[in-house]
Protein backbone atom coordinates (compact mmCIF):
# COMPACT_ATOMS: atom_id res chain seq x y z
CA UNK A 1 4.14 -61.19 48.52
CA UNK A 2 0.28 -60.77 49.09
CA UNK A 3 -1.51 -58.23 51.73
CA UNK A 4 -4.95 -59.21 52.64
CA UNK A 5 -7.27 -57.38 55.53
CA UNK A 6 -7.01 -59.48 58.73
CA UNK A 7 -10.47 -60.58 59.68
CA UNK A 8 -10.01 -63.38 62.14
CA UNK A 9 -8.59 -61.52 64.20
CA UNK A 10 -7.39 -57.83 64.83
CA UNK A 11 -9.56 -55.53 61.99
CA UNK A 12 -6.65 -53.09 61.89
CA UNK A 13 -3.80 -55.12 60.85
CA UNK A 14 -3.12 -56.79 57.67
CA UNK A 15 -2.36 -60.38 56.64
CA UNK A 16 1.20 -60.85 54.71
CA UNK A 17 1.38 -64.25 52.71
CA UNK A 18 4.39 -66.18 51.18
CA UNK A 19 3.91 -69.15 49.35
CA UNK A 20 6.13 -71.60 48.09
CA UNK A 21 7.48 -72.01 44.77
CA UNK A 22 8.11 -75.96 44.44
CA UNK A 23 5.53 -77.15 46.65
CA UNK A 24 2.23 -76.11 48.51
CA UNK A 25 3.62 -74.92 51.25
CA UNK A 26 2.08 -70.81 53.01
CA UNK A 27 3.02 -68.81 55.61
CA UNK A 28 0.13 -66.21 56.76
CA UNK A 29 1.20 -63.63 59.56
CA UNK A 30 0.15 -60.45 60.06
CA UNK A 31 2.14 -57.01 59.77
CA UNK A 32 2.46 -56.53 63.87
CA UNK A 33 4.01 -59.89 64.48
CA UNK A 34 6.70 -59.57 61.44
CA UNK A 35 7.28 -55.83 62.31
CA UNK A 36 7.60 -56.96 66.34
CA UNK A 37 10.21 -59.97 64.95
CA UNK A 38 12.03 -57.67 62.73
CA UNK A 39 12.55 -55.07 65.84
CA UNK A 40 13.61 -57.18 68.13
CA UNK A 41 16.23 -58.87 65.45
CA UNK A 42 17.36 -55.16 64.04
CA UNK A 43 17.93 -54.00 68.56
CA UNK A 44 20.18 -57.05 69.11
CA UNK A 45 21.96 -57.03 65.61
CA UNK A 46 22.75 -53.48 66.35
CA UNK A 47 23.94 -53.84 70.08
CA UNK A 48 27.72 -52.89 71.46
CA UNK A 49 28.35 -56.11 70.11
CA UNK A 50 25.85 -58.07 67.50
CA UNK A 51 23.82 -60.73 68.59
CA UNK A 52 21.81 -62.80 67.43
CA UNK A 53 18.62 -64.50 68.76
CA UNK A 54 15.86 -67.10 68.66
CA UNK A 55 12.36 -67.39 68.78
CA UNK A 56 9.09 -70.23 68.96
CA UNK A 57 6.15 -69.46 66.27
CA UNK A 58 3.04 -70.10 67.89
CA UNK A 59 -0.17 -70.84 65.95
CA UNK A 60 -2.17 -73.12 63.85
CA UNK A 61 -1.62 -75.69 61.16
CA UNK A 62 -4.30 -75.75 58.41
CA UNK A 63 -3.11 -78.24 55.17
CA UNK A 64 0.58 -76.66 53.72
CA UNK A 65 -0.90 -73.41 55.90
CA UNK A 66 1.18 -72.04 58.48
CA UNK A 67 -0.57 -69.24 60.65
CA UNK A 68 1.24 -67.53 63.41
CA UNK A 69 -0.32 -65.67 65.47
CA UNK A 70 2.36 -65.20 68.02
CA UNK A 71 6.20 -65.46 68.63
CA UNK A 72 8.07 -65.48 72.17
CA UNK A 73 11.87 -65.13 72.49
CA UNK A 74 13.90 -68.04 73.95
CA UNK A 75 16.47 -67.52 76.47
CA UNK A 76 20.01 -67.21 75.90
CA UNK A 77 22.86 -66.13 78.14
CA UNK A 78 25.55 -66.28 75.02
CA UNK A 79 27.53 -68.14 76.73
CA UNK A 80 29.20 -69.14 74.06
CA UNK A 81 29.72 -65.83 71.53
CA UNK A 82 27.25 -63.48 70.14
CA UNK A 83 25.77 -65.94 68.56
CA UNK A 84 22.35 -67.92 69.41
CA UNK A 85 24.16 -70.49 70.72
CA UNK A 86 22.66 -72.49 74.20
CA UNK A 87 24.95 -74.11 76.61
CA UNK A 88 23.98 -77.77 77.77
CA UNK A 89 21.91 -76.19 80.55
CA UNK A 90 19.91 -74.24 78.24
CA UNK A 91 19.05 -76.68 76.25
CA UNK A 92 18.04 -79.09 78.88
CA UNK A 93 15.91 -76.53 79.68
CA UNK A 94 14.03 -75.77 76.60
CA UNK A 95 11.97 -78.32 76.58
CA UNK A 96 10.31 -77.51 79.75
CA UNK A 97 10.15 -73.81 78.16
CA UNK A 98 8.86 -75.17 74.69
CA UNK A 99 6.53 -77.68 76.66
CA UNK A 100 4.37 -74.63 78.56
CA UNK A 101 4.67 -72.11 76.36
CA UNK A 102 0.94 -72.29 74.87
CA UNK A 103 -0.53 -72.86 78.44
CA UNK A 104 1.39 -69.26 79.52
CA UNK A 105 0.53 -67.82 76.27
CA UNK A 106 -3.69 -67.78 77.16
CA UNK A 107 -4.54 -69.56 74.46
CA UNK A 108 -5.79 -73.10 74.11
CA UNK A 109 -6.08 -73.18 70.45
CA UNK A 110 -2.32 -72.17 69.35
CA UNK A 111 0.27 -74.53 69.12
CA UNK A 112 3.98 -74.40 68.50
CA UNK A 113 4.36 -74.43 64.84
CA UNK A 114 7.83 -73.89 64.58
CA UNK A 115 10.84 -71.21 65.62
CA UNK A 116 13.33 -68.91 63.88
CA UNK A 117 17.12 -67.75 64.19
CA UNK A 118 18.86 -64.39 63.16
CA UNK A 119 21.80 -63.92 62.60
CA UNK A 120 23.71 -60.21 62.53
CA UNK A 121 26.07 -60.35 59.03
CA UNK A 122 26.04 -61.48 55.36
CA UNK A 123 25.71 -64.77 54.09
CA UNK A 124 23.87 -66.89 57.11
CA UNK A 125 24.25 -70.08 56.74
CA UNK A 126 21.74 -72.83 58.41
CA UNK A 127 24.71 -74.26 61.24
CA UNK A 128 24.79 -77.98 63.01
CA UNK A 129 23.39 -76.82 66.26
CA UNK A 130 19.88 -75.23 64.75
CA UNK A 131 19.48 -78.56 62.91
CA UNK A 132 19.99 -80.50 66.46
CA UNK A 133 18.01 -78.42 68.03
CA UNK A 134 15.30 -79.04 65.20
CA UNK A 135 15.73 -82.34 65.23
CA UNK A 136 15.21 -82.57 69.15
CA UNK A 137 12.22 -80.30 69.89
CA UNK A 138 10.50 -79.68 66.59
CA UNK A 139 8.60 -81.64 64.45
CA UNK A 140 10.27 -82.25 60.93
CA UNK A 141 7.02 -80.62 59.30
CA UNK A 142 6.98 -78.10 61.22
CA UNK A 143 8.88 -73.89 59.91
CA UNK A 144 12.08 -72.73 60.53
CA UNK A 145 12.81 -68.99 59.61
CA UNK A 146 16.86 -68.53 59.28
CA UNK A 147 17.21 -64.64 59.16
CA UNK A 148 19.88 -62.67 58.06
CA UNK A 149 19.78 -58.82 58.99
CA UNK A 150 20.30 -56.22 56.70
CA UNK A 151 22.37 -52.55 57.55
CA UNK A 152 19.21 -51.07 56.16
CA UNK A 153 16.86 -52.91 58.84
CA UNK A 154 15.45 -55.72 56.80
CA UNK A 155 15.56 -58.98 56.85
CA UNK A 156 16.16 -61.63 54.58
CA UNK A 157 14.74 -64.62 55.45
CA UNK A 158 15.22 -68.29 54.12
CA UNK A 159 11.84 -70.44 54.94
CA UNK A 160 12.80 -74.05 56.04
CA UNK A 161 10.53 -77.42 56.02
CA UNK A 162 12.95 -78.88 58.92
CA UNK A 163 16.34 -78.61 57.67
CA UNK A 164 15.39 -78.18 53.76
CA UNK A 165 15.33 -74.61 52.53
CA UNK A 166 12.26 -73.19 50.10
CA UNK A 167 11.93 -70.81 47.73
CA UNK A 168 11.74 -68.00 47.10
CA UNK A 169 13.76 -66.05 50.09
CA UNK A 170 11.06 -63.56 52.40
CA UNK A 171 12.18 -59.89 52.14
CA UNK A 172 10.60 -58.59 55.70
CA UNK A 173 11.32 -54.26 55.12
CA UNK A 174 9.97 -52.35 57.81
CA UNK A 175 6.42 -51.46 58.48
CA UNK A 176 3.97 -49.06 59.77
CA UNK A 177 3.00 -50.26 63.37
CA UNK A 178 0.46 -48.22 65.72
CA UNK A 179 1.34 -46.63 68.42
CA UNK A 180 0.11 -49.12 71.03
CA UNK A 181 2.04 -52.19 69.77
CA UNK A 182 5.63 -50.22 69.51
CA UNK A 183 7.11 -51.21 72.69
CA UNK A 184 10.72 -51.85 70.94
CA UNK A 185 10.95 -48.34 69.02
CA UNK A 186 13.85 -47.69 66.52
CA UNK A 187 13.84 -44.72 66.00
CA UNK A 188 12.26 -41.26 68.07
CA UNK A 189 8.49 -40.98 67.08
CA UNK A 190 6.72 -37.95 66.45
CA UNK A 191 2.50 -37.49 66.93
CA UNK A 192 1.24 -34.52 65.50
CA UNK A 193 -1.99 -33.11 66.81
CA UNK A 194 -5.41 -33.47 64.71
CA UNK A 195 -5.65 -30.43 62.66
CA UNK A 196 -8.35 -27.37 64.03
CA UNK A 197 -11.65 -26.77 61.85
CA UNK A 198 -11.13 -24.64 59.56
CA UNK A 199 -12.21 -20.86 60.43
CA UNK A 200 -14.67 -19.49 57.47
CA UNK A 201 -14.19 -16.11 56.52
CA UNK A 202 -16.22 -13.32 54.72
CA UNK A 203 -14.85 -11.40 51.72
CA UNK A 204 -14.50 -8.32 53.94
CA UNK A 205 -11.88 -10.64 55.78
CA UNK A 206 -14.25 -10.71 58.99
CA UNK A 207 -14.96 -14.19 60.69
CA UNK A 208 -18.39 -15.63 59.37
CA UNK A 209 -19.59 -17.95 62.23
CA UNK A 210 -21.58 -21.04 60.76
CA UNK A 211 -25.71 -20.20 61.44
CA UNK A 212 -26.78 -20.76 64.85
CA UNK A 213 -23.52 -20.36 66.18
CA UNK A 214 -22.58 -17.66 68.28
CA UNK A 215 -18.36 -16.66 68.07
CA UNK A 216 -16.82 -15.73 71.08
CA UNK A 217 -13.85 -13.29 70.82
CA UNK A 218 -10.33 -15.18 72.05
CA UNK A 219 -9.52 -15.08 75.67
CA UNK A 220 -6.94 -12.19 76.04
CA UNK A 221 -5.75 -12.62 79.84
CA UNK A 222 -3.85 -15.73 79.89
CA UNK A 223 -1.67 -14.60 76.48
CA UNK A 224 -0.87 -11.18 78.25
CA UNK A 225 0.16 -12.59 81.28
CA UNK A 226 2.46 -15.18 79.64
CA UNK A 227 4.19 -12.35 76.93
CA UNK A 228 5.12 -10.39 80.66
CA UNK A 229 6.53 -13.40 82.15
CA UNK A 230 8.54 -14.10 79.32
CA UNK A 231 9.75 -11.03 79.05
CA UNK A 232 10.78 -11.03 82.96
CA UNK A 233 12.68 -14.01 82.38
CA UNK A 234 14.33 -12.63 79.30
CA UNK A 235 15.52 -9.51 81.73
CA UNK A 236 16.31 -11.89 84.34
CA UNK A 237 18.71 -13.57 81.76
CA UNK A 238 20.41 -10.58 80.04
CA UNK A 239 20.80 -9.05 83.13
CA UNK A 240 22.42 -11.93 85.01
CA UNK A 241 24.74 -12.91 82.21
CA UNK A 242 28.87 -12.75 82.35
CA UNK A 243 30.28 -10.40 80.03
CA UNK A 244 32.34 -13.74 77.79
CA UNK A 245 31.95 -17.28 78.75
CA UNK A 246 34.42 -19.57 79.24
CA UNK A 247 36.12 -21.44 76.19
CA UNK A 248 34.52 -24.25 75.42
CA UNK A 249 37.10 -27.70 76.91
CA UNK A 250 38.01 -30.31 73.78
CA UNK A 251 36.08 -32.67 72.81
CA UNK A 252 35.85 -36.47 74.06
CA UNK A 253 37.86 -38.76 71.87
CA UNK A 254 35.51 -41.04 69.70
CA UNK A 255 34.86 -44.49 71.13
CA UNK A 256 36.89 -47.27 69.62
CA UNK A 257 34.30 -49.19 67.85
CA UNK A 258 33.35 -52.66 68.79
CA UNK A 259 35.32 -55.86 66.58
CA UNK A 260 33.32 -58.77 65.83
CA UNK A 261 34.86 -61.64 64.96
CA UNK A 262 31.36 -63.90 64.94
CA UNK A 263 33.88 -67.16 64.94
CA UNK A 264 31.88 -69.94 64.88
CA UNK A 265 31.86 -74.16 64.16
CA UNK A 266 29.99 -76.24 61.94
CA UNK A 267 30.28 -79.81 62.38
CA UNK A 268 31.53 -81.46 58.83
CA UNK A 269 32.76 -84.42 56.75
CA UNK A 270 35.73 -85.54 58.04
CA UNK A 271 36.49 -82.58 60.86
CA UNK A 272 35.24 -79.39 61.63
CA UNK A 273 34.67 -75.82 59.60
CA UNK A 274 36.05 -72.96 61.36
CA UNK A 275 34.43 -69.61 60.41
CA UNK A 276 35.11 -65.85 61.18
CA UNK A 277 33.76 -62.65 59.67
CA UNK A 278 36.27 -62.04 56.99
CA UNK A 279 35.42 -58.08 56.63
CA UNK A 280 36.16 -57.39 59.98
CA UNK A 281 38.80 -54.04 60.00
CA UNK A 282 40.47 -55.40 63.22
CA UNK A 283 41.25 -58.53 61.89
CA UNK A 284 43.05 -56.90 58.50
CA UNK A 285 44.99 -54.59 60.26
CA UNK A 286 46.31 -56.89 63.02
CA UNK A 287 49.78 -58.02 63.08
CA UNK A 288 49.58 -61.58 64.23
CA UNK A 289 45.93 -63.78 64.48
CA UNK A 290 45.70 -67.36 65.73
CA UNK A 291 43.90 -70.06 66.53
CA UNK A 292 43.85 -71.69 69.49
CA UNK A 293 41.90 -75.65 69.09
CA UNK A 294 41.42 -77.62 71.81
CA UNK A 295 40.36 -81.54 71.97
CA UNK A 296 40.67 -82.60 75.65
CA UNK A 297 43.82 -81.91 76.75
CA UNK A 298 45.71 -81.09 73.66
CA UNK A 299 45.77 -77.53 72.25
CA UNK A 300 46.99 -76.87 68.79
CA UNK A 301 47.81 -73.17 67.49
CA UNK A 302 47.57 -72.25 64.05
CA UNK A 303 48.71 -69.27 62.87
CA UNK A 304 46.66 -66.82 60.52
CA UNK A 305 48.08 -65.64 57.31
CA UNK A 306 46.32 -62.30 55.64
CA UNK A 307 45.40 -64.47 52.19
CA UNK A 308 43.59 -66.91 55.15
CA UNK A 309 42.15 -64.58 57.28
CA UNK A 310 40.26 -62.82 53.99
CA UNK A 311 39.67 -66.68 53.24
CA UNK A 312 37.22 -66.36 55.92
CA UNK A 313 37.23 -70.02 57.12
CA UNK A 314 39.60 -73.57 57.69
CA UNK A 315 38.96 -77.00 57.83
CA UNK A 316 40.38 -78.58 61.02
CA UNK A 317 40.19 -82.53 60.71
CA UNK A 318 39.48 -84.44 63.39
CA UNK A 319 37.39 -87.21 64.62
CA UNK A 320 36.52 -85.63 67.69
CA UNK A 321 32.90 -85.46 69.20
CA UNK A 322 33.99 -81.73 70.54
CA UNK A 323 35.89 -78.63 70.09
CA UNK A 324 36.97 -75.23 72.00
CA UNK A 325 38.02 -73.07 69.25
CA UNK A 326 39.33 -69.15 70.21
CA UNK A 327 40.62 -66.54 68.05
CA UNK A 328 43.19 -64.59 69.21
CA UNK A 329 43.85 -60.94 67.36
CA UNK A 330 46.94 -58.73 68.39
CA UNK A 331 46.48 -55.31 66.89
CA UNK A 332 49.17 -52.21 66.25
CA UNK A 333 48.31 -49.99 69.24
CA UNK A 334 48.55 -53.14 71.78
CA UNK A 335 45.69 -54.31 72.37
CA UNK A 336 44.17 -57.70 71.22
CA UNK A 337 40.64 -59.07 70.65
CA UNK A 338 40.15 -62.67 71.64
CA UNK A 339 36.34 -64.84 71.15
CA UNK A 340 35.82 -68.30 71.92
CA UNK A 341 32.65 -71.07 71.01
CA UNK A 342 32.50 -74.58 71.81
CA UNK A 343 31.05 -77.48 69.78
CA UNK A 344 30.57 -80.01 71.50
CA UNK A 345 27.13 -83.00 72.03
């Protein structure tokens, strides 16, 4: 990973390169626009429930150079799981979206370049939709960024030419952003003032005023008349106060944290891959899991044993074009966690 000053365009921000191992093949952005992307990936991923989203990479092609200068979310209603996953109507309308995005963005001289897709937990995998949706809207030249988000905040990220991957994979860690451009914060930030001059003192420890300056002593009136009204207020208080307060009441129960299955389908050889997140707590300590996969009118349920549930994924065969696939979790205390997706053209 290089840094290099940006000078074509913001002075205070610096240009991060990755190149290509295999083939000659860059990717120039500056810190803001990764720090922005990483943000916005790290707020969804750690939502109530993880999601995760998708973006178009606007900028300019120069050779095997890639330079984005700009990203823009695209719309999902996740529809279909916490995934970034777009219902037929969303992706009849992303071509309208894709179509005007550089005449909304201001700029006649970027172009769409190519688009990214996080996703929340371990081992992301590139699935059948983002390769459709490649296929459909984007060029086969043109980037695709499959990010995985870290616990820590980074992001791993695996650089695609269409649906081939590169090497090596982009570590994105978090970055120092100014002040004006953090409009997602993480985390609570603190300014501190500038620091006062110095004062300059002699050796008899009197103030020594700098030639042609003139010291003024310090204004006494306002710091007396704030030490007396805080020391009304203090009377006020210990005056005013009950002899012993009440016990404090117990405290709230915790919240019951938030299961993620992140079931998903991946079109393959002979059927279709069902996948779940294997690690998930719920899931190992629930007493019966099933799933529930429909083509048209028929509905098959297959039971979950524990050595398949930590198996983490089954092959359904089938020579279907589509598939409604739910997992159904019933869990010691009663309650039970259900999430559905849909493959389908």
């Amino acid at each position: 990973m290089e840094l290099f000053p940006d000078t074509g365009r913001e002075t205070s921000e610096r240009l991060v390169v990755w190149k290509a191992d295999s083939e000659p093949c860059r990717v120039v952005c500056s810190t803001g626009i990764l720090e922005k992307i990483r943000r916005q990936c790290v707020l969804a991923a750690r939502g109530p429930v993880p999601l995760g989203i998708g973006g178009a990479l606007l900028g300019q092609v120069v050779g095997g150079e890639f330079r984005i200068h700009q990203w823009h979310q695209i719309p999902c209603r996740y529809q279909r799981g916490p995934s970034f996953l777009l219902t037929k109507d969303e992706v009849a309308g992303l071509k309208d979206f894709l179509a005007h995005l550089p005449e909304r963005t201001g700029n006649g001289q970027d172009a769409l370049i190519g688009w990214f897709v996080s996703h929340p937990f371990r081992g992301a995998e590139i699935r059948d939709d983002e390769i459709s949706l490649h296929q459909r809207f984007f060029r086969s030249s043109d980037l695709f960024l499959l990010i995985e988000v870290h616990p820590d905040g980074a992001l791993e990220t695996v650089v695609h030419r269409g649906a081939r991957p590169l090497q090596p994979v982009w570590r994105i860690i978090p970055s120092f952003v100014s002040p004006k451009d953090r409009s997602i914060p993480e985390t609570p930030t603190v300014v501190l003032p500038p620091p006062s001059s110095p004062l300059l003192f002699e050796e008899n420890g009197q103030d020594k005023a700098s030639p042609g300056q003139k010291r003024e002593p310090p204004p006494r009136g306002p710091l007396i008349l704030a030490l007396t009204a805080l020391a009304i207020v203090l009377a006020i208080f210990l005056w005013t106060r009950p002899g012993k307060e009440p016990p404090p009441g117990p405290p709230p129960p915790p919240p019951q944290p938030i299961a993620t299955l992140s079931l998903r389908v991946q079109r393959q050889e002979g059927g279709f891959l069902i996948r779940w997140n294997p690690v998930e707590p719920s899931l190992a300590a629930a007493q019966k899991v099933v799933l529930l996969i429909t083509e048209g009118a028929r509905t098959t349920e297959k039971p979950l044993s524990p050595s398949s549930l930590q198996a983490g994924s089954f092959l359904h065969k089938s020579a279907a074009s589509s598939l409604e696939v739910e997992m159904r979790a019933q869990l010691p205390d009663g309650r039970s966690l259900s999430e559905k997706v849909l493959y389908g053209p």
